[in-house]
C-alpha atoms as a PDB file:
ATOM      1  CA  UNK A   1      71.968 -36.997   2.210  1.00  0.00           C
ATOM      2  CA  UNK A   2      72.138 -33.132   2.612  1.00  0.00           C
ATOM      3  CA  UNK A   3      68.627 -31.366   3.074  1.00  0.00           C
ATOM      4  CA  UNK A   4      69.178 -29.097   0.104  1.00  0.00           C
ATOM      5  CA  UNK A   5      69.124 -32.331  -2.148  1.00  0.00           C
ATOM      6  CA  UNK A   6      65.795 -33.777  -0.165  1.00  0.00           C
ATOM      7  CA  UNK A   7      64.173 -30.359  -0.413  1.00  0.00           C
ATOM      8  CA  UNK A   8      65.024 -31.163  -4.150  1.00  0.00           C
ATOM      9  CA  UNK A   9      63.377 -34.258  -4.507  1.00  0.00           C
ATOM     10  CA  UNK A  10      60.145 -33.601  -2.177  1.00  0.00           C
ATOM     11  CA  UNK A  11      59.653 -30.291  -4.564  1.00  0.00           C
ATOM     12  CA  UNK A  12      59.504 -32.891  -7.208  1.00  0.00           C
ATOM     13  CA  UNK A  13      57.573 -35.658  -5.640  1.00  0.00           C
ATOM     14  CA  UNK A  14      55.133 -33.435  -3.595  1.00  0.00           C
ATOM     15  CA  UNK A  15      54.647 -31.667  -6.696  1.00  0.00           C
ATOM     16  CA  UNK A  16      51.431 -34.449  -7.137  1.00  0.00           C
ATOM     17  CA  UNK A  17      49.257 -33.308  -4.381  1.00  0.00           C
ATOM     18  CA  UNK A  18      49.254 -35.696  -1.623  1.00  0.00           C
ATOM     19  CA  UNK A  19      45.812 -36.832  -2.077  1.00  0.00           C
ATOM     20  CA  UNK A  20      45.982 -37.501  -6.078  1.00  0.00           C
ATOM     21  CA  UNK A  21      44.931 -41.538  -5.709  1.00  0.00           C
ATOM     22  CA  UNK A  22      41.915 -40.999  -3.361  1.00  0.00           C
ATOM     23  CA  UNK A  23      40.784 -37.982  -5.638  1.00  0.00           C
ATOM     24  CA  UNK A  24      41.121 -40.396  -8.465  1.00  0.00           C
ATOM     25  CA  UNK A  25      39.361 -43.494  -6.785  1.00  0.00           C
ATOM     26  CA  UNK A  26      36.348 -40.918  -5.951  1.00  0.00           C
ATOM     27  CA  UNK A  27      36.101 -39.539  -9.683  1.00  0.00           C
ATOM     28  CA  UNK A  28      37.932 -36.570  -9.498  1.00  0.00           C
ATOM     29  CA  UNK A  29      39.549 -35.692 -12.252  1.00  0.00           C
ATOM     30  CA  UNK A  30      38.853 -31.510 -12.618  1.00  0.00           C
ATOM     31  CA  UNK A  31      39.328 -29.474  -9.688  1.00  0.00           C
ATOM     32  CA  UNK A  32      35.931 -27.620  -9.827  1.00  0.00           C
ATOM     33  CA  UNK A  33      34.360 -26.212  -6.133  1.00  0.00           C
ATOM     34  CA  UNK A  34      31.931 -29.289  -6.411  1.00  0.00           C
ATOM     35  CA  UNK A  35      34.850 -31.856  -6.573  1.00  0.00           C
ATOM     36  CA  UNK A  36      36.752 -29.981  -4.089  1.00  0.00           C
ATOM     37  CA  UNK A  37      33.611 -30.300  -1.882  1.00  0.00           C
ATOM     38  CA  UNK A  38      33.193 -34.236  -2.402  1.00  0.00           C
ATOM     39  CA  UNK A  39      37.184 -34.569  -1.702  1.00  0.00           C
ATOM     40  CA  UNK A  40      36.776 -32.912   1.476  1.00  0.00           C
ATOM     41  CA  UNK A  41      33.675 -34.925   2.442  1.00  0.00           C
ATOM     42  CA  UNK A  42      35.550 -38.311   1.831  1.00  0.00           C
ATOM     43  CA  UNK A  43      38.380 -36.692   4.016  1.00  0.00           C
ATOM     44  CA  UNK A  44      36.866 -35.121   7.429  1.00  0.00           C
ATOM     45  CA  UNK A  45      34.809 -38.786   6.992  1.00  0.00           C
ATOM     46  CA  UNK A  46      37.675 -41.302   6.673  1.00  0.00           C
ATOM     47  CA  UNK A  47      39.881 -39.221   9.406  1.00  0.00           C
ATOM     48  CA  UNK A  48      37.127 -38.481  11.635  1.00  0.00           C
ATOM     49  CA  UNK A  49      39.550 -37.926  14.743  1.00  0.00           C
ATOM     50  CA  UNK A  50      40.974 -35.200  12.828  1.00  0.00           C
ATOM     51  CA  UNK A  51      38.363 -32.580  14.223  1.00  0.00           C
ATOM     52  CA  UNK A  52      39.173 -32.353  17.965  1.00  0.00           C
ATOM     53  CA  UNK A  53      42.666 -30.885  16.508  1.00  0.00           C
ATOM     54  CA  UNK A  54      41.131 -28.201  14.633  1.00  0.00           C
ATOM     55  CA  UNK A  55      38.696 -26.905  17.229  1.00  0.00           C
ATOM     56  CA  UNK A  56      37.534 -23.298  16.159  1.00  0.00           C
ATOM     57  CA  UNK A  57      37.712 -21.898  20.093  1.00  0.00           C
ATOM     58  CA  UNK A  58      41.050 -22.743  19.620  1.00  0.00           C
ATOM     59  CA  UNK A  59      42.359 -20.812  16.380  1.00  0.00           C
ATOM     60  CA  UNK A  60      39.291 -18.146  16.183  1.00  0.00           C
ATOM     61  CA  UNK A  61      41.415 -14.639  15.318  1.00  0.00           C
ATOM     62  CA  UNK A  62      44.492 -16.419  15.757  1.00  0.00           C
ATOM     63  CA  UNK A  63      47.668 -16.128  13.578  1.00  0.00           C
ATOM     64  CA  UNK A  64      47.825 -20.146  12.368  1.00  0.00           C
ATOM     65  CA  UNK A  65      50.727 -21.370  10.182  1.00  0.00           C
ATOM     66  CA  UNK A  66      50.257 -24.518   8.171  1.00  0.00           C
ATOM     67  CA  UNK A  67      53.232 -26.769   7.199  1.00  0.00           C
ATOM     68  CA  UNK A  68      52.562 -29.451   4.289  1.00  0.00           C
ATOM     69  CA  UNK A  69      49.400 -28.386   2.284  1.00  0.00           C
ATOM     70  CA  UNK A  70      48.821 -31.257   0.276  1.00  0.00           C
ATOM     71  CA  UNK A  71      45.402 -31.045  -1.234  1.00  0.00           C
ATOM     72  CA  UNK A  72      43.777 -28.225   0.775  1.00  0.00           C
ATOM     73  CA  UNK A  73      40.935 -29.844   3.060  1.00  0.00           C
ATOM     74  CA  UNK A  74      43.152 -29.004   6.353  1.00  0.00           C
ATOM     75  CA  UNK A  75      44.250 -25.446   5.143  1.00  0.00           C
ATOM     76  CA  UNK A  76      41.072 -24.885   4.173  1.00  0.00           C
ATOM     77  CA  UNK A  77      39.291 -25.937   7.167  1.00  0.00           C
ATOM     78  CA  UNK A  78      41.277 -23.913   9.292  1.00  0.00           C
ATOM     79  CA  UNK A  79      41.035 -20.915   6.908  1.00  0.00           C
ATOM     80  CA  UNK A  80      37.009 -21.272   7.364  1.00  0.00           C
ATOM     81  CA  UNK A  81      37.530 -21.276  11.186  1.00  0.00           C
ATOM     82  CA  UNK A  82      38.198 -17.320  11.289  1.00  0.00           C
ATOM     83  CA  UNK A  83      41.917 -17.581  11.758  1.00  0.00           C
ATOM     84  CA  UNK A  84      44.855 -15.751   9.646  1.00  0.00           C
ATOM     85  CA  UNK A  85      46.176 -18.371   7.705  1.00  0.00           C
ATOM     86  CA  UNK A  86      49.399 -18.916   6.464  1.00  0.00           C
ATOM     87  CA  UNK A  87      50.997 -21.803   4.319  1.00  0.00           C
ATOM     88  CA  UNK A  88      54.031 -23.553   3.538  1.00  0.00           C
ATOM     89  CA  UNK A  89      54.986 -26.045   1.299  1.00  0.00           C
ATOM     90  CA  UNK A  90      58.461 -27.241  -0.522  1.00  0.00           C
ATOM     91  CA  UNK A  91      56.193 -27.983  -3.669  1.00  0.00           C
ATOM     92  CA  UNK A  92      54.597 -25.105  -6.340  1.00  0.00           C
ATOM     93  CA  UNK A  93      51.515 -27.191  -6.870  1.00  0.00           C
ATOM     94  CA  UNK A  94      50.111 -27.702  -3.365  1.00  0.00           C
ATOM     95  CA  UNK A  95      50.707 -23.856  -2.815  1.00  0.00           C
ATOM     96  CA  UNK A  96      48.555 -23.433  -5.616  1.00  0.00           C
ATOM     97  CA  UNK A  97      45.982 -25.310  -4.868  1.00  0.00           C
ATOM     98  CA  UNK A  98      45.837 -23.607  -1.633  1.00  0.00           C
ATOM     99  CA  UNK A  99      45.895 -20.095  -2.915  1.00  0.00           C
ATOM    100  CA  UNK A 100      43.279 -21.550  -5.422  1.00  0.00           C
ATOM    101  CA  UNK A 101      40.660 -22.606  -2.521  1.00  0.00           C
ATOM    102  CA  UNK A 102      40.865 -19.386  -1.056  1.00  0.00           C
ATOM    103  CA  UNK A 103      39.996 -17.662  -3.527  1.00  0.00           C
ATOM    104  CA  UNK A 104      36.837 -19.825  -4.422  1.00  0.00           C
ATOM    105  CA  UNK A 105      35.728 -19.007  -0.746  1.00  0.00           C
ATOM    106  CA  UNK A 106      36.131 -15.391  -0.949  1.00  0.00           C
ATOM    107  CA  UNK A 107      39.402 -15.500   1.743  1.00  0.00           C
ATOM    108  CA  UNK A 108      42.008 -13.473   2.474  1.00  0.00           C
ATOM    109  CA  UNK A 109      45.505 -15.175   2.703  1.00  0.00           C
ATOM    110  CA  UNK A 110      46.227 -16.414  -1.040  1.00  0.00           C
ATOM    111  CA  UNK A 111      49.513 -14.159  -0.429  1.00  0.00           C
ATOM    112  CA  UNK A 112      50.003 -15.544   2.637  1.00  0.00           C
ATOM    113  CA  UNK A 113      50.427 -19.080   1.114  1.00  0.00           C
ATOM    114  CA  UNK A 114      54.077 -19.813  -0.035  1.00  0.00           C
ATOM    115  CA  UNK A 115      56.777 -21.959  -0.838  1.00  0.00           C
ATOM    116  CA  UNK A 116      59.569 -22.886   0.983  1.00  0.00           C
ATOM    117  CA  UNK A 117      61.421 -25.398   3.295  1.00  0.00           C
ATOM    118  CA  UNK A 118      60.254 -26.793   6.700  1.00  0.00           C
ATOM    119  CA  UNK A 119      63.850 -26.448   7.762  1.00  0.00           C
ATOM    120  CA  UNK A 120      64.474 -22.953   7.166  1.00  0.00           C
ATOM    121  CA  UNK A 121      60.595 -21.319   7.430  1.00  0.00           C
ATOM    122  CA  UNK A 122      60.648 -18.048   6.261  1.00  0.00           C
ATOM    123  CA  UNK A 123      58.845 -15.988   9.396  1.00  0.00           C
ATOM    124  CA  UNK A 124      60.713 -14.290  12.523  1.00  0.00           C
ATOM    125  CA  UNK A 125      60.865 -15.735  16.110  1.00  0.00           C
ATOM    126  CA  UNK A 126      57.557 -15.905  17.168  1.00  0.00           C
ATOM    127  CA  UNK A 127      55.189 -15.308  14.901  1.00  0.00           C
ATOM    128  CA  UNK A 128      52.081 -18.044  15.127  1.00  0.00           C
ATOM    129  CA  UNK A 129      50.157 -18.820  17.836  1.00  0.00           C
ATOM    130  CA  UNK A 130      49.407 -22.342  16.340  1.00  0.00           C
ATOM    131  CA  UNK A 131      51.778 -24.147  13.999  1.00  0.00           C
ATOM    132  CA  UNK A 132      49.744 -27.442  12.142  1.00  0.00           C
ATOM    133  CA  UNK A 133      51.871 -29.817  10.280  1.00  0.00           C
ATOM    134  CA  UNK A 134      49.961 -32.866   9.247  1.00  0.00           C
ATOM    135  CA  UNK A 135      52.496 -35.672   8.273  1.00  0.00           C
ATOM    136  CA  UNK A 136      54.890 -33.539   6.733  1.00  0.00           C
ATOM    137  CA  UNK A 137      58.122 -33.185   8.984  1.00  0.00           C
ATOM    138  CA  UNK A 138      58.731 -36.823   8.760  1.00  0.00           C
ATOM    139  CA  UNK A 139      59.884 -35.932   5.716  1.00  0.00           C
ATOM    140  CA  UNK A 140      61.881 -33.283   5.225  1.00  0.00           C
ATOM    141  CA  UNK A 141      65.646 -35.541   6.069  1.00  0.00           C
ATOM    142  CA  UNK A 142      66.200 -33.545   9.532  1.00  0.00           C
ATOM    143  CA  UNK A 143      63.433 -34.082  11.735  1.00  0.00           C
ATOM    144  CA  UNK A 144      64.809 -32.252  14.854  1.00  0.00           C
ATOM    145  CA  UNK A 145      65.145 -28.898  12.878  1.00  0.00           C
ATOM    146  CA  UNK A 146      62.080 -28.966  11.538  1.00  0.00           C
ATOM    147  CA  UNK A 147      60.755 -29.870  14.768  1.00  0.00           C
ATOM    148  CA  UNK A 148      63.144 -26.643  15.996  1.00  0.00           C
ATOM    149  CA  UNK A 149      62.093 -24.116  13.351  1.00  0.00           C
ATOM    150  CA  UNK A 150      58.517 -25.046  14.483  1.00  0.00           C
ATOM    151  CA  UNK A 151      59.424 -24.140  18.180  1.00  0.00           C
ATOM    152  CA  UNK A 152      61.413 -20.790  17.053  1.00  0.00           C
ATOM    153  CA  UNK A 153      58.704 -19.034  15.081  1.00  0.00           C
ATOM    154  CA  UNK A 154      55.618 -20.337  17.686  1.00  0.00           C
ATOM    155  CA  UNK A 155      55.282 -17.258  20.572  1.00  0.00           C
ATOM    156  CA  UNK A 156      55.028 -18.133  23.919  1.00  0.00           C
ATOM    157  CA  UNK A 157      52.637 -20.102  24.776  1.00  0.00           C
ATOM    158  CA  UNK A 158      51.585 -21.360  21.428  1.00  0.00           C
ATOM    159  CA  UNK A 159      51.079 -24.848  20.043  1.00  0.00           C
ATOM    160  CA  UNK A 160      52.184 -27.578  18.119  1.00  0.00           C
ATOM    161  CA  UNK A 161      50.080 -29.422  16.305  1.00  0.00           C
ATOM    162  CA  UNK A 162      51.937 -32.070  14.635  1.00  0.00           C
ATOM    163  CA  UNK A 163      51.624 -35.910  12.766  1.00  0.00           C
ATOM    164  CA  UNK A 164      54.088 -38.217  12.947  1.00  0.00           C
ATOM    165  CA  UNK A 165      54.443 -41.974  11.585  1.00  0.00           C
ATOM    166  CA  UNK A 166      54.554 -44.356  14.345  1.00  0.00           C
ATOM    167  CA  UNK A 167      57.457 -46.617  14.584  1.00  0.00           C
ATOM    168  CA  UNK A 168      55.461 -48.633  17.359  1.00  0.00           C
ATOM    169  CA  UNK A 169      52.254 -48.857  14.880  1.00  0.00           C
ATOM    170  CA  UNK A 170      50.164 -52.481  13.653  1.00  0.00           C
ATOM    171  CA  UNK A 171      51.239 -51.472  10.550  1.00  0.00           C
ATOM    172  CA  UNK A 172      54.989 -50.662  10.767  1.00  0.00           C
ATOM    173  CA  UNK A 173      55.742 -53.558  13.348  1.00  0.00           C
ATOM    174  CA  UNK A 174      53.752 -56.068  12.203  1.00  0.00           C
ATOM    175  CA  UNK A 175      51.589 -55.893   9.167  1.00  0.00           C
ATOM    176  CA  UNK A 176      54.103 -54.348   6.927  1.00  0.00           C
ATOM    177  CA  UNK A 177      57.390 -56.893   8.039  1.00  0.00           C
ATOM    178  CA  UNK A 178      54.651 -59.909   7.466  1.00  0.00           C
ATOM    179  CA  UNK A 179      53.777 -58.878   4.289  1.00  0.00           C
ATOM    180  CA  UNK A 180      57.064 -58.069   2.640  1.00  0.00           C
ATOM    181  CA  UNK A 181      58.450 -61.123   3.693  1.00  0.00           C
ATOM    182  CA  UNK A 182      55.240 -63.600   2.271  1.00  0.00           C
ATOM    183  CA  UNK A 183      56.113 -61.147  -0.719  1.00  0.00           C
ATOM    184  CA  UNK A 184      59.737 -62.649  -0.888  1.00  0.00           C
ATOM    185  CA  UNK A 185      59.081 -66.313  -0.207  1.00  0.00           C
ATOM    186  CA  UNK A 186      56.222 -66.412  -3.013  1.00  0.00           C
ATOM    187  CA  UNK A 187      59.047 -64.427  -5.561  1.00  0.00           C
ATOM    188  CA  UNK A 188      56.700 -61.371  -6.061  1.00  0.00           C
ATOM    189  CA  UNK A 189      59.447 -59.086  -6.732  1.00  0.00           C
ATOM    190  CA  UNK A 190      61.286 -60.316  -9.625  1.00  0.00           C
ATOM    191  CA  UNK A 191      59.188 -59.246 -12.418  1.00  0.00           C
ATOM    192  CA  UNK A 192      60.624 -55.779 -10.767  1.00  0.00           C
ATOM    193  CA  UNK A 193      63.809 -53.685 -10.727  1.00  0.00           C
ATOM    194  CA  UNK A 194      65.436 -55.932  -8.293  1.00  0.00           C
ATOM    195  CA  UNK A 195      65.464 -53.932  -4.796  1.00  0.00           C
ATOM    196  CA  UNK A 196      63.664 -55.634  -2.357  1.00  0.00           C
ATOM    197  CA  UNK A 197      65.075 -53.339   0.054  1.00  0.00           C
ATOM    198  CA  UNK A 198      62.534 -53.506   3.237  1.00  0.00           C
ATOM    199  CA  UNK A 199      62.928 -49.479   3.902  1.00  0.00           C
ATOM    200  CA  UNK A 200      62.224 -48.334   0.387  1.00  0.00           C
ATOM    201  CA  UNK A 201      59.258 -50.819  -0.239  1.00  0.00           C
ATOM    202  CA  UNK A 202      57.815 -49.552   2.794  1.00  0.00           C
ATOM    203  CA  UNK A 203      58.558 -46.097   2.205  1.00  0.00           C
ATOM    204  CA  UNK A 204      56.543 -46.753  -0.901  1.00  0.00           C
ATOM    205  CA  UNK A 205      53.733 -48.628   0.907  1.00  0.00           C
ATOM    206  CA  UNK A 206      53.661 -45.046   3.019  1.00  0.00           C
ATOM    207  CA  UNK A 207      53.692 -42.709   0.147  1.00  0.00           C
ATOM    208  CA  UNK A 208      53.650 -43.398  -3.425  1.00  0.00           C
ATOM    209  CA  UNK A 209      53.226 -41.350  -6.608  1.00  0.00           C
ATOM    210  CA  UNK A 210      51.377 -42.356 -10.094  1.00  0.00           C
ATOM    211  CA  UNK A 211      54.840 -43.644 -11.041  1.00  0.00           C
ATOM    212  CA  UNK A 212      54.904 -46.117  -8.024  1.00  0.00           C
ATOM    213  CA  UNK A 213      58.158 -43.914  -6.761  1.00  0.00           C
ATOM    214  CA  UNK A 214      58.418 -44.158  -2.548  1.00  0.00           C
ATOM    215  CA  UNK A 215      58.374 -40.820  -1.205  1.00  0.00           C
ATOM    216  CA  UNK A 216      62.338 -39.391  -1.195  1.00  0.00           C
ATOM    217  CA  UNK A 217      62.727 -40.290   3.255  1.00  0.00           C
ATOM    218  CA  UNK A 218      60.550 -40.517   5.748  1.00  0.00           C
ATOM    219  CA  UNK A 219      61.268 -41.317   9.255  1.00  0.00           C
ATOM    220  CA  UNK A 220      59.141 -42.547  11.808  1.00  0.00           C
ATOM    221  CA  UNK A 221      59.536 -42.400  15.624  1.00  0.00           C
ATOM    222  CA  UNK A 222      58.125 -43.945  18.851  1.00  0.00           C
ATOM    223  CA  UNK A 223      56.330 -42.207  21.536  1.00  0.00           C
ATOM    224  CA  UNK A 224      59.566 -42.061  23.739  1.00  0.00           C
ATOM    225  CA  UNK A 225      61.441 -40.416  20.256  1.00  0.00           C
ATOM    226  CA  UNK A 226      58.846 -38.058  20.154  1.00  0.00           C
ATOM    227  CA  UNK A 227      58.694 -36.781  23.685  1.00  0.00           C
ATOM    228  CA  UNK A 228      62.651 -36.650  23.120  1.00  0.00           C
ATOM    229  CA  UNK A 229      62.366 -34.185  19.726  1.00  0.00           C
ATOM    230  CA  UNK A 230      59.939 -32.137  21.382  1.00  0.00           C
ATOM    231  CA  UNK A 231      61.399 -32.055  24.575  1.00  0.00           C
ATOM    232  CA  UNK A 232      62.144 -28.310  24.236  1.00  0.00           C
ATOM    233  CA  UNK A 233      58.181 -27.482  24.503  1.00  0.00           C
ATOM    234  CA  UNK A 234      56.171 -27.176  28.491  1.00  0.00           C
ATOM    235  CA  UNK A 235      53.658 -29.576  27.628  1.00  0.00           C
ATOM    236  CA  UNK A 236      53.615 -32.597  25.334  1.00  0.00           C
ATOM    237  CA  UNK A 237      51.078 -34.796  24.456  1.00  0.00           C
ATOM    238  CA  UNK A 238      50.743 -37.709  22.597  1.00  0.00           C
ATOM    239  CA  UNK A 239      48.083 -39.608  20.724  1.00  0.00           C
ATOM    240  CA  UNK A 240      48.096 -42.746  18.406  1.00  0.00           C
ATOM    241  CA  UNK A 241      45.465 -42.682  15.814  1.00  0.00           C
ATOM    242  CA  UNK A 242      44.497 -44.547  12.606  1.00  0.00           C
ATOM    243  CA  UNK A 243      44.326 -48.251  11.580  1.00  0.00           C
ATOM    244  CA  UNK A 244      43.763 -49.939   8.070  1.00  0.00           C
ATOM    245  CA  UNK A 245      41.337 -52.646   7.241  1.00  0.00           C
ATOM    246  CA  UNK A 246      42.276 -55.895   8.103  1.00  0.00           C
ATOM    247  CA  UNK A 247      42.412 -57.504   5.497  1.00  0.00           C
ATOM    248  CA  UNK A 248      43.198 -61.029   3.854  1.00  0.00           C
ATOM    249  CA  UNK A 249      43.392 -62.474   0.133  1.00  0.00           C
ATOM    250  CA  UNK A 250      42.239 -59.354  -0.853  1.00  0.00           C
ATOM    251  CA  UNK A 251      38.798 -59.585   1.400  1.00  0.00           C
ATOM    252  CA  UNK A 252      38.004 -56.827   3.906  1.00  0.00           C
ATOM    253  CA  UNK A 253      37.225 -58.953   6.999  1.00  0.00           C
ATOM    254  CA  UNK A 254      37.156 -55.794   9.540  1.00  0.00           C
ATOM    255  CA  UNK A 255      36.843 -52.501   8.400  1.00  0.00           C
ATOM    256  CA  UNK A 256      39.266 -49.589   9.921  1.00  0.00           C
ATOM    257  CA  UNK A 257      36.220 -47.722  11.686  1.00  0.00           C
ATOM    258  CA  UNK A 258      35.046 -49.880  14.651  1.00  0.00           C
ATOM    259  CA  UNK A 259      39.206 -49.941  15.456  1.00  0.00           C
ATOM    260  CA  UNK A 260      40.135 -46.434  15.357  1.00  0.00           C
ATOM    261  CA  UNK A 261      38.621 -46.020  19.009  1.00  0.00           C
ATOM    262  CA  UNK A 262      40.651 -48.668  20.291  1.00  0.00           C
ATOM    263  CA  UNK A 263      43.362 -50.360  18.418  1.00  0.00           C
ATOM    264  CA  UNK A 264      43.847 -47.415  16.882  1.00  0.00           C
ATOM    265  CA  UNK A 265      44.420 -45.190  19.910  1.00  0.00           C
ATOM    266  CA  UNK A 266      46.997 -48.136  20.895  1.00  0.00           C
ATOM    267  CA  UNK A 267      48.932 -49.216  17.937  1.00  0.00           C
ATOM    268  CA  UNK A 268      48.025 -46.540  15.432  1.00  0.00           C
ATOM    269  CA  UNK A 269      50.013 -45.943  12.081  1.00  0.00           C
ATOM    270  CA  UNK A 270      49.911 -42.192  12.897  1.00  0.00           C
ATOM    271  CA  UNK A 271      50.683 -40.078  15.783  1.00  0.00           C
ATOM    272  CA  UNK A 272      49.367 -37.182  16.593  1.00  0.00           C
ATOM    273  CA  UNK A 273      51.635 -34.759  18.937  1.00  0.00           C
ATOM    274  CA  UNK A 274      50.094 -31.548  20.333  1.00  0.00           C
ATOM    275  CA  UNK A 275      52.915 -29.861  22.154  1.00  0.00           C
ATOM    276  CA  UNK A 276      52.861 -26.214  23.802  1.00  0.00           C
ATOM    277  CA  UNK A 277      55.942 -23.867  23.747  1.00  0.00           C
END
């Protein structure tokens, strides 16, 4: 499918902030600075790993571009950290909320927050001296450019700071195949439209909107992928992070937190690239 028709379809999809069920599960239903607060809270806390990649000795002063705003916490986070931040985002809404944090905290950078296309980001050759993009790429439909573009406007020296979705991942090898097929042999899809297709019901499982709809692609590579789209960088590394609950009959019989720091960092669903140009 051509990347002008995915950049189509994310603007439409990603148009409900990334974020929109767990803000719903907590409450959340107005966007006030209190709400905003609690969202954030439930964040930083369910993806505690997530601070040793935003480390303010690292992006103090710095000019820091953000790819995939979603609800905010990151771009706000790293807007509170003293850098000068700069957003991106296919979708209107995320952009908005974005411009709509900093200006509840007083920031500068609202005009720096736009929208546009991971494929084609609209800064010269070397601009940032950190690029974040926090499970975004995977689905823009070209993977390797947006992994480029990322590598073109970063100066020397700069970094990469980017999610992926593990192939190799508990979840996508495993838990996910498992499921969908005790789905099949106990006929829980034919009260549905008929496609039991694996990759779209997991795409779904990945990222969903209100509707139900699967996100419109999403790849997801192994370590050796990775180290092969981001060959073009000095230094690469890699880490695996998150886990779900384990979970059966609808009981929680291990919570994800005791197995972030260990299957996690094995078999995670997510990884976690930091790469230097």
């Amino acid at each position: 499918m051509p990347s002008s028709v995915i950049d189509r379809q994310n603007a439409e999809f990603w148009n409900e902030l990334c974020g929109t069920a767990a803000a719903r599960a907590l409450g959340i239903t107005e966007l006030s600075p209190e709400n905003l607060r609690r969202f954030d809270e439930w964040y930083m806390t369910y993806y505690p790993y997530l601070e040793k990649y935003f480390r303010p000795a690292e992006i103090q002063g710095k000019r820091v571009l953000e790819i995939g705003l979603g609800y905010g916490t990151l771009g706000q986070v790293l807007a509170l950290r003293g850098c000068r931040y700069h957003g991106l985002d296919i979708a209107a809404n995320p952009v908005a909320m974005m411009r709509y944090r900093l200006s509840l905290l007083g920031l500068e950078g609202g005009p720096r927050v736009h929208v546009g296309s991971a494929l084609d980001i609209p800064y010269k050759a070397s601009t940032f001296d950190c690029v974040y993009s926090i499970g975004c790429l995977h689905h823009t439909g070209d993977l390797g450019r947006g992994i480029s573009e990322v590598h073109r406007v970063l100066v020397k020296g700069g970094k990469a700071i980017v999610m992926l979705y593990n192939r190799h991942s508990f979840r996508h090898m495993i838990f996910l195949p498992a499921l969908h097929l005790r789905n099949l042999l106990l006929g829980r899809y034919k009260s549905q439209d008929g496609d039991t297709g694996f990759a779209k019901w997991v795409r779904a499982w990945y990222d969903k909107n209100q509707k139900g709809e699967a996100a419109p692609h999403t790849d997801y590579v192994s370590r050796a992928q990775a180290r092969e789209l981001f060959r073009g960088y000095t230094r690469v590394r890699i880490e695996s992070q998150n886990f779900n609950d384990v979970v059966y009959k609808g009981k929680v019989l291990v919570p994800r937190e005791p197995l972030l720091n260990n299957l996690g960092r094995v078999m995670g669903a997510d990884l976690y690239i930091t790469a230097t140009k």
